[in-house]
N, C-alpha and C. Protein backbone atom coordinates (compact mmCIF):
# COMPACT_ATOMS: atom_id res chain seq x y z
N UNK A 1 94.80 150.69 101.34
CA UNK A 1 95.65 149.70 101.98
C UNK A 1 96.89 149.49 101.13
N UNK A 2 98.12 149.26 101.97
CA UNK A 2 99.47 148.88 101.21
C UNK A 2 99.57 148.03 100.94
N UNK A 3 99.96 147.45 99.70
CA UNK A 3 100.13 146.54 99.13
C UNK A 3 100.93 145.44 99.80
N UNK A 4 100.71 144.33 100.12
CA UNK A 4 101.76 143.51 101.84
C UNK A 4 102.84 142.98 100.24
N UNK A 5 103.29 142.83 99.51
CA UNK A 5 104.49 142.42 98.64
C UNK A 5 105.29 143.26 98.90
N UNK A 6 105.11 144.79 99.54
CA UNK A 6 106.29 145.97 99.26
C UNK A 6 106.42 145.72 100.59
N UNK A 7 105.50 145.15 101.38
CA UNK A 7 106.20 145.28 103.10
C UNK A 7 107.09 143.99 103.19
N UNK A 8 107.43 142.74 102.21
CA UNK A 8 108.33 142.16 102.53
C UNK A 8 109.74 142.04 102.25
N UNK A 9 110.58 141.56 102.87
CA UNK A 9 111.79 141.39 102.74
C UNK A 9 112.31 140.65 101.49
N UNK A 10 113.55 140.85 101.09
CA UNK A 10 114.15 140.09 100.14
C UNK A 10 115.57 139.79 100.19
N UNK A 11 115.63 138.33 99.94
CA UNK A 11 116.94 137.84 100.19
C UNK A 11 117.46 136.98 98.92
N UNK A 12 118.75 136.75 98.52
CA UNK A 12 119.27 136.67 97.46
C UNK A 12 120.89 136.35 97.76
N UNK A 13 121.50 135.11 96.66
CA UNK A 13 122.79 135.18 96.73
C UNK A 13 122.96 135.18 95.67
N UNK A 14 123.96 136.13 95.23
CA UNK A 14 124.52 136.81 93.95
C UNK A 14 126.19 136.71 93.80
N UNK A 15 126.58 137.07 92.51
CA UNK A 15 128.10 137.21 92.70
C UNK A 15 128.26 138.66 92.62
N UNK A 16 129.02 139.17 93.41
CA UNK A 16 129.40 140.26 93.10
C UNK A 16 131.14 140.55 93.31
N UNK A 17 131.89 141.04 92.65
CA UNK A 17 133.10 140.83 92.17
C UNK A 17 133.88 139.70 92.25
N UNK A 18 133.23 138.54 91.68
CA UNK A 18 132.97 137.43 91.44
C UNK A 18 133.78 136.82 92.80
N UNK A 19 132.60 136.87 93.81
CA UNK A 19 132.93 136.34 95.23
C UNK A 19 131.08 135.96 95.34
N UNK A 20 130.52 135.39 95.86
CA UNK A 20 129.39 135.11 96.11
C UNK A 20 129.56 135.44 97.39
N UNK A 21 128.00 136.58 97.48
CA UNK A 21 127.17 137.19 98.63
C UNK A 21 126.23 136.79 98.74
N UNK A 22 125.57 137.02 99.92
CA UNK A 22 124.30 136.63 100.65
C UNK A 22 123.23 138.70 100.63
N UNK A 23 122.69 138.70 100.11
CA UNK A 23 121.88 139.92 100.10
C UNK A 23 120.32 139.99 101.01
N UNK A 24 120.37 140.54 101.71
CA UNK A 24 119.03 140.79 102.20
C UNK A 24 118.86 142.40 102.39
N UNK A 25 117.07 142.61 101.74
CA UNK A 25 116.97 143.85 101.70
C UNK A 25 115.55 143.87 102.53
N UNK A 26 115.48 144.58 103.30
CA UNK A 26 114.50 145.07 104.33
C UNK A 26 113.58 146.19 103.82
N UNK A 27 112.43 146.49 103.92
CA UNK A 27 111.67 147.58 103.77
C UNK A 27 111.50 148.85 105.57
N UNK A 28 111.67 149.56 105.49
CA UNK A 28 111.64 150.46 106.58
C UNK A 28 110.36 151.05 106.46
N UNK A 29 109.04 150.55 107.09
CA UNK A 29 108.21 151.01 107.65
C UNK A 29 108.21 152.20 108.89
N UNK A 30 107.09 152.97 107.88
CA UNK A 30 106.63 154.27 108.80
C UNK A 30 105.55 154.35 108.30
N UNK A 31 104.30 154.29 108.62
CA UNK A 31 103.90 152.58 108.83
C UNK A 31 103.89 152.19 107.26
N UNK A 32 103.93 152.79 106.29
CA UNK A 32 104.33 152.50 105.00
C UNK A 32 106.13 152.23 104.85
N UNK A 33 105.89 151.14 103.62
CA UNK A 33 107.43 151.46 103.59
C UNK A 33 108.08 152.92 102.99
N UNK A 34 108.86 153.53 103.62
CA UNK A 34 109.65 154.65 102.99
C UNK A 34 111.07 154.48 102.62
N UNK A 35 111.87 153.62 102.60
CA UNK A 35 113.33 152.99 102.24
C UNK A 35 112.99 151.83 102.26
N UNK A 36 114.45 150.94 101.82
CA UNK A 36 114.61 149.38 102.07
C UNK A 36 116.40 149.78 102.71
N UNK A 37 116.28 149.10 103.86
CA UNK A 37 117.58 148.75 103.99
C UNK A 37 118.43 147.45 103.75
N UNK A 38 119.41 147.67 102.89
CA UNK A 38 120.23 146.53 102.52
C UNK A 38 121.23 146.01 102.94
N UNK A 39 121.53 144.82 103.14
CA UNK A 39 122.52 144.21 104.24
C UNK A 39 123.70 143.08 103.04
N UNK A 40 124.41 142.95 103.36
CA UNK A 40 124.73 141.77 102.23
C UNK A 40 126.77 141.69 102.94
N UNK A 41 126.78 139.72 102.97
CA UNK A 41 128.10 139.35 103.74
C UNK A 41 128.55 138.22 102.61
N UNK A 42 129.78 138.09 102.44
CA UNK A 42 130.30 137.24 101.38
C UNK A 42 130.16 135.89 102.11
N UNK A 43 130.33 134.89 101.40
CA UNK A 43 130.04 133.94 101.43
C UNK A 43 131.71 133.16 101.24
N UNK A 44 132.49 132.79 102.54
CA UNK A 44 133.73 132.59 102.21
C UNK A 44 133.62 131.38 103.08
N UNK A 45 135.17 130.61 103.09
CA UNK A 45 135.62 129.84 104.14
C UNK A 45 134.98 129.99 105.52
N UNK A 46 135.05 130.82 106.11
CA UNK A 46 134.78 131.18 107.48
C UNK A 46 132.96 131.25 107.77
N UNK A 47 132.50 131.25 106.45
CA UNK A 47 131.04 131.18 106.87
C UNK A 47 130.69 129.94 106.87
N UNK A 48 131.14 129.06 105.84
CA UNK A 48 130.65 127.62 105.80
C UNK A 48 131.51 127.15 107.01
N UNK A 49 132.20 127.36 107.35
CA UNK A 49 132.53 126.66 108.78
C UNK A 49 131.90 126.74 109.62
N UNK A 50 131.31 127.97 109.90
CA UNK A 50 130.55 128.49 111.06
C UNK A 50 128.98 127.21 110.45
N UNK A 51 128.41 127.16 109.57
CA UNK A 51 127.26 126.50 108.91
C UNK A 51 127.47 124.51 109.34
N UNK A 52 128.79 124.42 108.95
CA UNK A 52 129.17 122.98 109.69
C UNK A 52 129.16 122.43 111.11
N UNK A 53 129.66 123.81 111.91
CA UNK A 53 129.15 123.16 113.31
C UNK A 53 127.94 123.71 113.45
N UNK A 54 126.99 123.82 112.77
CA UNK A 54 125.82 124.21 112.79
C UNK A 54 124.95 122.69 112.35
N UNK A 55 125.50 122.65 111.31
CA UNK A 55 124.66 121.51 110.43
C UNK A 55 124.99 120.24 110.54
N UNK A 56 126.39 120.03 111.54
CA UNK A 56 127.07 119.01 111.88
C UNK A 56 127.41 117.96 110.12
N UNK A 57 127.55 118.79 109.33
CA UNK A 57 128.14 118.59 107.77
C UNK A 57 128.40 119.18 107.49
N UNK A 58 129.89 118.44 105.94
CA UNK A 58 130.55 119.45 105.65
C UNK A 58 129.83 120.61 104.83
N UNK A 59 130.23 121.59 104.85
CA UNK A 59 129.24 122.60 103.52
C UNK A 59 130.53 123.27 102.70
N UNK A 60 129.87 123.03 101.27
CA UNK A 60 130.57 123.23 100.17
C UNK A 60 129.24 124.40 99.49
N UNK A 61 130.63 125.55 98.70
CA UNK A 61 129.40 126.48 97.64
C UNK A 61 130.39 126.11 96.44
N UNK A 62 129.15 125.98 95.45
CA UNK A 62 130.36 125.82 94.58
C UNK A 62 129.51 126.30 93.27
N UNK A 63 130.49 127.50 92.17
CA UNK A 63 130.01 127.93 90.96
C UNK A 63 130.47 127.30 89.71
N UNK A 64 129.05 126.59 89.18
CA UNK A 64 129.47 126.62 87.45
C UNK A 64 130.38 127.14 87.06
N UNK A 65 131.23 126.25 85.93
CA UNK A 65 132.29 126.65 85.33
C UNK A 65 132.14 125.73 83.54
N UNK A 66 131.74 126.18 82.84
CA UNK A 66 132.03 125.63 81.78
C UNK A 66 131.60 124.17 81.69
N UNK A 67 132.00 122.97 81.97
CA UNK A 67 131.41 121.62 81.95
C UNK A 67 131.63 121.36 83.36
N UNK A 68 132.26 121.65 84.17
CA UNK A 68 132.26 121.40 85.93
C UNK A 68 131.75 122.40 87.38
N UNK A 69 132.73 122.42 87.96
CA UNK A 69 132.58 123.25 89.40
C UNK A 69 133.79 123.74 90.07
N UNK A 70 133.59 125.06 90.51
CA UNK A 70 134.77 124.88 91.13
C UNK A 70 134.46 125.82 92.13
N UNK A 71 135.08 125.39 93.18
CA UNK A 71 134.49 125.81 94.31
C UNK A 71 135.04 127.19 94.88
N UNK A 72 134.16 127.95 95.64
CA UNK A 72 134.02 129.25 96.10
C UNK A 72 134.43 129.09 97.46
N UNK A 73 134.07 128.01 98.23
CA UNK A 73 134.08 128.17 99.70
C UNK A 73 133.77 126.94 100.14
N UNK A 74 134.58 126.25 101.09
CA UNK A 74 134.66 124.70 101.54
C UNK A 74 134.89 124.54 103.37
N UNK A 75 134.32 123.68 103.74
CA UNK A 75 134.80 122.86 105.08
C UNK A 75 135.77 121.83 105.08
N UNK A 76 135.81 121.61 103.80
CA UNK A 76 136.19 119.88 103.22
C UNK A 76 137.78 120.59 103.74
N UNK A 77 138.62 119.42 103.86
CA UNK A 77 140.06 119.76 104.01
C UNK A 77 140.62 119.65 102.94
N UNK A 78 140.43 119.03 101.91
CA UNK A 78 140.54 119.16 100.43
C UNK A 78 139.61 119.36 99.49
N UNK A 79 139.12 120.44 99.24
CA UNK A 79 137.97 120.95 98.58
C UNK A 79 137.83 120.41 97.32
N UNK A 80 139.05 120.38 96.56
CA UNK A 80 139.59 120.03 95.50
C UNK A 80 138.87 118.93 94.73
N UNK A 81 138.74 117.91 95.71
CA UNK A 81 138.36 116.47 95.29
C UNK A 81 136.95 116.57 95.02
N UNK A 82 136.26 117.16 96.11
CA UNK A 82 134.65 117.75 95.00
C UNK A 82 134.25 118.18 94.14
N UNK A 83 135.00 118.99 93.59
CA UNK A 83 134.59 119.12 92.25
C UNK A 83 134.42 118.33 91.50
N UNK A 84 135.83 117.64 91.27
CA UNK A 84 136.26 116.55 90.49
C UNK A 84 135.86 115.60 91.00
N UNK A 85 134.90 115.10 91.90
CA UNK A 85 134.19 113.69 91.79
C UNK A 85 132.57 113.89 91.48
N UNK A 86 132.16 115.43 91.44
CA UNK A 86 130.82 115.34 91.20
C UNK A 86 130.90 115.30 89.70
N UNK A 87 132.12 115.87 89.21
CA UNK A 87 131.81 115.89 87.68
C UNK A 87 130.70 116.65 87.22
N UNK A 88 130.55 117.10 85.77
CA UNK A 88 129.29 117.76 85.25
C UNK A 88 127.98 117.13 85.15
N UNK A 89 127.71 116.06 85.54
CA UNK A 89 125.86 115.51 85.50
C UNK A 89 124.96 116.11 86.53
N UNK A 90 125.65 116.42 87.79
CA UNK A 90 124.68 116.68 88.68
C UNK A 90 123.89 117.95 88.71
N UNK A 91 122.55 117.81 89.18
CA UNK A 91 122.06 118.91 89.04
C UNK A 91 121.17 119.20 90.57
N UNK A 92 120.77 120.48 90.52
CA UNK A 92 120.18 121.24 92.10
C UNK A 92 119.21 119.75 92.52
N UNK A 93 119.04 119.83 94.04
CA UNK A 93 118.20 118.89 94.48
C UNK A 93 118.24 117.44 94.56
N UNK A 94 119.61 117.02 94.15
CA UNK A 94 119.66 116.01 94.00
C UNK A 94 120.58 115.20 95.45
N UNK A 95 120.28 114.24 95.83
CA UNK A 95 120.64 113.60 97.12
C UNK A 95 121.12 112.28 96.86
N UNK A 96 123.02 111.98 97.11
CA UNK A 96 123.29 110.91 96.60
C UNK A 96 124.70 110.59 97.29
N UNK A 97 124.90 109.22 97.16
CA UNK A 97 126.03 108.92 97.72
C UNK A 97 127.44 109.33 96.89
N UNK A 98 128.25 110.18 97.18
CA UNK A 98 129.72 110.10 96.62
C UNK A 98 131.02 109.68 96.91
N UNK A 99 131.76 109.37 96.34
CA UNK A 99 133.01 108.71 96.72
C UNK A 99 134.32 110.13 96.34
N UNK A 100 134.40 109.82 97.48
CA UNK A 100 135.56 110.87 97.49
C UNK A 100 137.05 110.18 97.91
N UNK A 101 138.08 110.08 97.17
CA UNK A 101 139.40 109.34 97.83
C UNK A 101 138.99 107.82 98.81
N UNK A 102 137.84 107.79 98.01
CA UNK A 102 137.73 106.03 98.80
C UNK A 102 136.85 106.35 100.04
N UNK A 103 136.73 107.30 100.26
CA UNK A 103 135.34 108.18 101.49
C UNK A 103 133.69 108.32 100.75
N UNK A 104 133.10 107.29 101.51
CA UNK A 104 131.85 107.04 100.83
C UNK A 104 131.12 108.22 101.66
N UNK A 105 130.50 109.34 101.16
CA UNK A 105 129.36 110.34 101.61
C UNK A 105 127.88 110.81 101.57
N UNK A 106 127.10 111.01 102.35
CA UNK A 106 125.79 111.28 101.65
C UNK A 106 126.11 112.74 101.38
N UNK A 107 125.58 113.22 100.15
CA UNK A 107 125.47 114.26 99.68
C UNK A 107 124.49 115.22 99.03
N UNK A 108 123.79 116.26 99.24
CA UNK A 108 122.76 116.94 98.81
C UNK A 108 123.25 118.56 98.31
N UNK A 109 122.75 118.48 97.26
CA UNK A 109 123.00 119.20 96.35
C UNK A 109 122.01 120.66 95.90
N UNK A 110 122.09 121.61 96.48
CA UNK A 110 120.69 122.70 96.14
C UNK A 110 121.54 123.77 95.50
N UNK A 111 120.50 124.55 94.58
CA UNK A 111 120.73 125.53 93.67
C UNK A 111 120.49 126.51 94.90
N UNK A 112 121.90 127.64 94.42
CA UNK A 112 121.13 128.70 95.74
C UNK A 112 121.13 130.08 94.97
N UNK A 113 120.98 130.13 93.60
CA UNK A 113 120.34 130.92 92.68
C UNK A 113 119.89 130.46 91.40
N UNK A 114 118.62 131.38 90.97
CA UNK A 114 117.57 130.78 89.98
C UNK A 114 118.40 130.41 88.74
N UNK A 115 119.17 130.93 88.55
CA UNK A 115 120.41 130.04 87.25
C UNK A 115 121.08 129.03 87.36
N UNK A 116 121.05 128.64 89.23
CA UNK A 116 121.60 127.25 89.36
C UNK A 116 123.22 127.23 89.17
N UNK A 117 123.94 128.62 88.84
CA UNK A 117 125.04 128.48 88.39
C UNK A 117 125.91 128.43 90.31
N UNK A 118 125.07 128.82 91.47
CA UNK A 118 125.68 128.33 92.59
C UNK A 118 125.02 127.63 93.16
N UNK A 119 125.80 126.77 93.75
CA UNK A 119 125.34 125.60 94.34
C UNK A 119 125.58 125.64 96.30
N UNK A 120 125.04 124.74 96.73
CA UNK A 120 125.60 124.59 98.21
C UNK A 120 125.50 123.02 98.44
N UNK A 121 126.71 122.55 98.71
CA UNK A 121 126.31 121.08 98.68
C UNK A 121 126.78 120.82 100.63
N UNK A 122 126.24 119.72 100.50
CA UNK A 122 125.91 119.32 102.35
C UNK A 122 126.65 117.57 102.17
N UNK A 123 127.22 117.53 102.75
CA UNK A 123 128.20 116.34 102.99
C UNK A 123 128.29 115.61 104.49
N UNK A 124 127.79 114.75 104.43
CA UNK A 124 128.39 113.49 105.63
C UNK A 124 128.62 112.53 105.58
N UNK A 125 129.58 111.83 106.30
CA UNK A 125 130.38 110.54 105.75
C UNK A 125 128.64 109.45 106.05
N UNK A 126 129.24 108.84 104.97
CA UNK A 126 127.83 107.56 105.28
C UNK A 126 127.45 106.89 106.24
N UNK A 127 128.86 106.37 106.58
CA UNK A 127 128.80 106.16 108.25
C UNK A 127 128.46 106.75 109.30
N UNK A 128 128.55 107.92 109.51
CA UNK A 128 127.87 108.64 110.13
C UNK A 128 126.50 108.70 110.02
N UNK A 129 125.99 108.94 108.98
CA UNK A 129 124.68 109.25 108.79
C UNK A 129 124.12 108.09 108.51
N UNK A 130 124.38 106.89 108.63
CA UNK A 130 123.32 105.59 108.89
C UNK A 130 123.62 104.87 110.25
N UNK A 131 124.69 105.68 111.55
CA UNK A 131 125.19 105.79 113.01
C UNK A 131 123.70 105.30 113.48
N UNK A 132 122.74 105.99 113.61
CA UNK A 132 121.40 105.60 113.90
C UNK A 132 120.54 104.78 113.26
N UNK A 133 120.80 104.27 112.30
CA UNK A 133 119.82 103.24 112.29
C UNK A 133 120.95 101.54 112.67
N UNK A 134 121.70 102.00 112.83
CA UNK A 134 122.84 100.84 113.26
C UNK A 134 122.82 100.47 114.58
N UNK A 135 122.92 101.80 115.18
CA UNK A 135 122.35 101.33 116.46
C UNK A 135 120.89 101.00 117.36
N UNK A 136 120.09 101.52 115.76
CA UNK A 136 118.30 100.98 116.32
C UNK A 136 118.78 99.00 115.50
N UNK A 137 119.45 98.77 114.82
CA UNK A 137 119.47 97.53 114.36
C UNK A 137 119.81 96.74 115.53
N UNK A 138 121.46 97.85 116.03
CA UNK A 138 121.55 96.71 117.51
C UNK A 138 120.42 96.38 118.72
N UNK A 139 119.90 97.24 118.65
CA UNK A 139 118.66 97.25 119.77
C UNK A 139 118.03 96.48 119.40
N UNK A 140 117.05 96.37 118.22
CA UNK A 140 116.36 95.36 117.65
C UNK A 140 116.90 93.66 117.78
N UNK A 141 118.26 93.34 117.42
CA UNK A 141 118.88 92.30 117.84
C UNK A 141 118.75 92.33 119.11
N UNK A 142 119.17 93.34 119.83
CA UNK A 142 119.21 92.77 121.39
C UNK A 142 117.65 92.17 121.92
N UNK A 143 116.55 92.90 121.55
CA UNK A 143 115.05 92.75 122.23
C UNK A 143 115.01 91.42 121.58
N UNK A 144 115.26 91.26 120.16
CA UNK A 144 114.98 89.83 120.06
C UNK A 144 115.89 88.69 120.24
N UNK A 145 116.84 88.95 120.98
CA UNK A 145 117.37 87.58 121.56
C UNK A 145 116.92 87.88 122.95
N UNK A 146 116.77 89.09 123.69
CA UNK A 146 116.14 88.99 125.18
C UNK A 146 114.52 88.02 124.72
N UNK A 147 113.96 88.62 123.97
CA UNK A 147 112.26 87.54 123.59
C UNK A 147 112.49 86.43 123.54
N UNK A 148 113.70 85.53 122.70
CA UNK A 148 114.12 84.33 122.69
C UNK A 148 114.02 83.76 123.90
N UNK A 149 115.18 84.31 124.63
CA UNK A 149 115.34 84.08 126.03
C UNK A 149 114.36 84.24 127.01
N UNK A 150 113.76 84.82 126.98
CA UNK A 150 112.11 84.74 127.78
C UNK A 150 111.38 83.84 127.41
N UNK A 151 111.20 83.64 126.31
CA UNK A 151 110.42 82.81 125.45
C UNK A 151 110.66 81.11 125.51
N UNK A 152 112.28 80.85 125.62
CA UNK A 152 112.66 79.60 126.40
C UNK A 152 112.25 79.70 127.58
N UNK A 153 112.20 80.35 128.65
CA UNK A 153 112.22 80.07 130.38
C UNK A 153 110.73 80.09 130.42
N UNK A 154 109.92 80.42 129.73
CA UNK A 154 108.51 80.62 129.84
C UNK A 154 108.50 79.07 129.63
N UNK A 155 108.62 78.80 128.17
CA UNK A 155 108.57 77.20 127.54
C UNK A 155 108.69 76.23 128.79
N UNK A 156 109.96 76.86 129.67
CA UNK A 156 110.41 75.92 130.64
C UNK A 156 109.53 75.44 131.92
N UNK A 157 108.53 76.56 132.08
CA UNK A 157 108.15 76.45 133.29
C UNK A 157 106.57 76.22 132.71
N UNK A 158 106.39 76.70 131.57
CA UNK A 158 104.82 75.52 131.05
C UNK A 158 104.90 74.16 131.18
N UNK A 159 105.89 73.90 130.46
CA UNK A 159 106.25 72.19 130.70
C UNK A 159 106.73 71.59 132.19
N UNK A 160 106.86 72.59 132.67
CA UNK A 160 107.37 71.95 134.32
C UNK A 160 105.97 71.95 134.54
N UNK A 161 105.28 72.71 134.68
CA UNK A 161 104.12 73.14 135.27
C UNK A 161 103.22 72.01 134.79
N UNK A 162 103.35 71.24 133.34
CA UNK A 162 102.23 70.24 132.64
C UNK A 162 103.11 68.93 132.89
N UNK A 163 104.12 68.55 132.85
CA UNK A 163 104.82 67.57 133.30
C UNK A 163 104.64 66.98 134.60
N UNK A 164 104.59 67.80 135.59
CA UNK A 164 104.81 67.56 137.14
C UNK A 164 103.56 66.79 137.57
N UNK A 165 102.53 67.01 136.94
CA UNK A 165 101.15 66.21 137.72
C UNK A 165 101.22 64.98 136.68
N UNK A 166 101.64 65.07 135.74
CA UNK A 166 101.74 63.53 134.70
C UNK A 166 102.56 63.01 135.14
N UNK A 167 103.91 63.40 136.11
CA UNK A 167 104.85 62.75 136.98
C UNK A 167 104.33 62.02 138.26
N UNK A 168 103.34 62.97 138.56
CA UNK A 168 102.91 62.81 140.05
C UNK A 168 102.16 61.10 140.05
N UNK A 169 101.58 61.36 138.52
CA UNK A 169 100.10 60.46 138.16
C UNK A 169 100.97 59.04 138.13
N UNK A 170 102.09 59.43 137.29
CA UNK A 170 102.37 58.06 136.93
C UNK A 170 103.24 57.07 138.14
N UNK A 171 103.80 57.94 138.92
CA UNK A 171 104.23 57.93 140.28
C UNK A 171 103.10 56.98 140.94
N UNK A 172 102.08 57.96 141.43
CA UNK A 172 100.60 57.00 142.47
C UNK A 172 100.65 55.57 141.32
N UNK A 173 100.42 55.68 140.10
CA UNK A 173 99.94 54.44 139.33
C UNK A 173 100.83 52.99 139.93
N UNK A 174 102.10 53.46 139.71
CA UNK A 174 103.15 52.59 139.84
C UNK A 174 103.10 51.62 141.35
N UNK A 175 102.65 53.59 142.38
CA UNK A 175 102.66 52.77 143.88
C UNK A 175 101.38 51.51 143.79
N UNK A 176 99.64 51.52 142.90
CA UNK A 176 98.92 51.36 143.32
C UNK A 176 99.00 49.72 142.78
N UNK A 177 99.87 49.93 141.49
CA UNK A 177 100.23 48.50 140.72
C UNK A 177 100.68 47.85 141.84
N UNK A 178 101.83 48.40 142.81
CA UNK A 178 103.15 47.79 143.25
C UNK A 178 102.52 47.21 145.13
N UNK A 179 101.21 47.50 144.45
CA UNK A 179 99.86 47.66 146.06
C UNK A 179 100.44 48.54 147.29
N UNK A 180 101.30 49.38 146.49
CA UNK A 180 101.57 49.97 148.00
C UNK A 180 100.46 51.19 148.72
C-alpha cells in the first residue's frame, strides 16, 4: 500500500523574487503518484481585492521588515497607515481593535508562513461589524416597550374586569340604603 502523505497536496506562500506567492503542488496519480504538478500566482493588489469582495473586508499582506511592516499588497486606499499604526508588537493570531486616521477597525492578524515573516491582516470598520448586534439591540428595545404596552392594556382590563362588580355592588348597596 502507498503511503496516503505522498498522495497529498501541498500548499505554501513563499517569497519568491521578493514578491509573495501562493504555491500549490499536486501529486499526479496513476494510481500511484508518478509527478507532482505545481501551480503558484503572486499575491498582488488585484488578488486581495478580488478576497475583499469576497470577505466583505479590507485584506492587507504584509512582510516583516526589521522592527515593522511593510506592506506587499492592500485593499486599504492608503495602505500606508497600516503599517504605521500596527507598529512592531503585534503578533500572528491576534484580533483587535485599531485606529487608523481616527477610523476605529476590527482587525485580525494571521501568519501565512511558519516564520511569521508574512502576514494577512482582515480589516472592518467597527461599525460595521457591531451593524448586527445594534440592530438585535433595537429589536430588543422595541419587544420590550411592545411587552410594556401589552402589559399596561392587560393591567387595564384586569382592573376593569375586578372593579366593575365592586361598582355594580356598591351601586345595589346605595339603591338598598336609599330603599329603592
Amino acid at each position: 500500500a502507498a503511503d496516503d502523505s505522498d498522495e497529498e497536496e501541498a500548499a505554501m506562500v513563499m517569497l519568491l523574487d521578493d514578491r509573495p506567492f501562493q504555491i500549490v503542488l499536486v501529486p499526479l496519480l496513476a494510481p500511484l503518484p508518478v509527478a507532482w504538478i505545481g501551480v503558484g500566482f503572486v499575491l498582488d493588489n488585484e488578488f486581495v481585492r478580488a478576497l475583499k469582495d469576497l470577505t466583505l473586508a479590507h485584506v492587507s499582506l504584509l512582510r516583516r521588515v526589521d522592527e515593522g511592516w511593510r506592506v506587499e499588497a492592500s485593499s486599504l486606499p492608503k495602505p500606508g497607515e497600516l503599517a504605521a499604526a500596527l507598529g512592531s508588537g503585534r503578533r500572528p493570531g491576534q484580533s483587535f481593535v485599531l485606529d487608523m486616521a481616527g477610523r476605529d477597525s476590527v482587525t485580525l492578524m494571521q501568519a501565512l508562513d511558519n516564520e511569521a515573516v508574512l502576514q494577512v491582516v482582515l480589516q472592518r470598520p467597527l461599525a460595521a461589524a457591531l451593524a448586527p448586534y445594534q440592530r438585535l439591540r433595537l429589536a430588543l428595545l422595541l419587544l420590550t416597550a411592545l411587552a410594556f404596552v401589552a402589559s399596561l392594556l392587560g393591567a387595564s382590563v384586569i382592573a376593569r374586569g375586578i372593579s366593575r362588580p365592586v361598582r355594580q355592588l356598591v351601586a345595589a348597596t346605595r339603591r338598598v340604603q336609599e330603599g329603592l
